[in-house]
Protein backbone atom coordinates (compact mmCIF):
# COMPACT_ATOMS: atom_id res chain seq x y z
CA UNK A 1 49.09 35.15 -65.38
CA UNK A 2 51.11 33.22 -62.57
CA UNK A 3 53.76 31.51 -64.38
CA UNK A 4 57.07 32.47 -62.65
CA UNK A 5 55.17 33.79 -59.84
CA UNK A 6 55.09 32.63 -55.86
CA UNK A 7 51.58 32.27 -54.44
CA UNK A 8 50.56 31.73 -50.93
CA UNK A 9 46.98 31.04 -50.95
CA UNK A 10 44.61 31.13 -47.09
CA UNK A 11 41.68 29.97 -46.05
CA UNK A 12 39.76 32.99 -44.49
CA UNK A 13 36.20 31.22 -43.58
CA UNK A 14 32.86 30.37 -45.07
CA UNK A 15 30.58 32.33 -46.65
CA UNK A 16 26.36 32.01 -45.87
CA UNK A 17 26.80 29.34 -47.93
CA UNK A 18 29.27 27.25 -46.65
CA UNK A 19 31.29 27.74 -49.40
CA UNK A 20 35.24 27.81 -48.24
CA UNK A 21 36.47 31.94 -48.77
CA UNK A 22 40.09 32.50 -49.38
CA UNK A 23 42.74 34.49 -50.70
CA UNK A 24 45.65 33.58 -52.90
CA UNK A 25 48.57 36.64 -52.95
CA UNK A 26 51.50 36.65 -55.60
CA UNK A 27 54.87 38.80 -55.21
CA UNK A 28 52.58 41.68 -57.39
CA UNK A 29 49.57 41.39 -55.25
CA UNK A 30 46.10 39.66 -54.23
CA UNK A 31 45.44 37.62 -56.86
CA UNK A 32 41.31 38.79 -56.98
CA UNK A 33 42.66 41.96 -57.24
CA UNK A 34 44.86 40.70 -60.16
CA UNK A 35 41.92 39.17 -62.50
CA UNK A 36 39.30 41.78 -61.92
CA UNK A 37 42.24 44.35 -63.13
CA UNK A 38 42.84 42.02 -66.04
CA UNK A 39 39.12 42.33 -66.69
CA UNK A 40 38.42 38.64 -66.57
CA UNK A 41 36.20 39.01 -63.24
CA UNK A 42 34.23 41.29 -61.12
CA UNK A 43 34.58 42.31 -57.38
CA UNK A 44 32.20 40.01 -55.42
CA UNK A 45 31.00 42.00 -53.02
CA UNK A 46 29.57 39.74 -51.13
CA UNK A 47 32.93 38.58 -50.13
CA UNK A 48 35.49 40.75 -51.00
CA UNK A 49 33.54 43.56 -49.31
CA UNK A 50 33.46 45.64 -51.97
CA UNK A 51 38.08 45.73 -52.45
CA UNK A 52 38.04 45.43 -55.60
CA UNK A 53 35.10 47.41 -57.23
CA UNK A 54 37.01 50.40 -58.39
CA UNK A 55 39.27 47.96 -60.24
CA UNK A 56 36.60 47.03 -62.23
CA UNK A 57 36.48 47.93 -66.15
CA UNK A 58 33.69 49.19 -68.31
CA UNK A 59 34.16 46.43 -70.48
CA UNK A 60 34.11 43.84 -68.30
CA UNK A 61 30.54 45.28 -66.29
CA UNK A 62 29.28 44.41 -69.81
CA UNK A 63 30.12 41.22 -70.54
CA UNK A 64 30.19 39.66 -66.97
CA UNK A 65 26.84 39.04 -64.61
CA UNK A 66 27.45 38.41 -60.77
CA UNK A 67 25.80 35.26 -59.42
CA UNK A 68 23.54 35.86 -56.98
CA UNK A 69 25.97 34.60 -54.02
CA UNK A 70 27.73 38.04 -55.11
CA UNK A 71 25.13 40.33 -54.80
């Protein structure tokens, strides 16, 4: 999915956690934005606030379950 591609990734924070949050963007895009459009993940609302939910597919909402942390 990122071969031949830049990325500049960021640190944005912590989550309730303390779990490091971040965001990695490539010349087509955010790269969450990327795999939940692939259907490989969901939007985690949690810490995405809730970007990336309409790229979500059918399929994947079937096959994938949020952790917790997500929710």
């Amino acid at each position: 999915m990122l071969e031949g591609r830049d990325l500049r990734c960021e640190l944005l924070g912590s989550d309730a956690l303390g779990q490091s949050i971040g965001r990695c963007i490539t010349n087509e895009g955010e790269l969450g934005a990327l795999v939940v459009k692939a259907g490989a993940a969901l939007d985690c609302p949690s810490q995405s606030g809730g970007r990336f939910a309409s790229l979500e597919s059918a399929r994947a909402r079937e096959l994938i379950t949020l952790g917790e942390e997500c929710r």
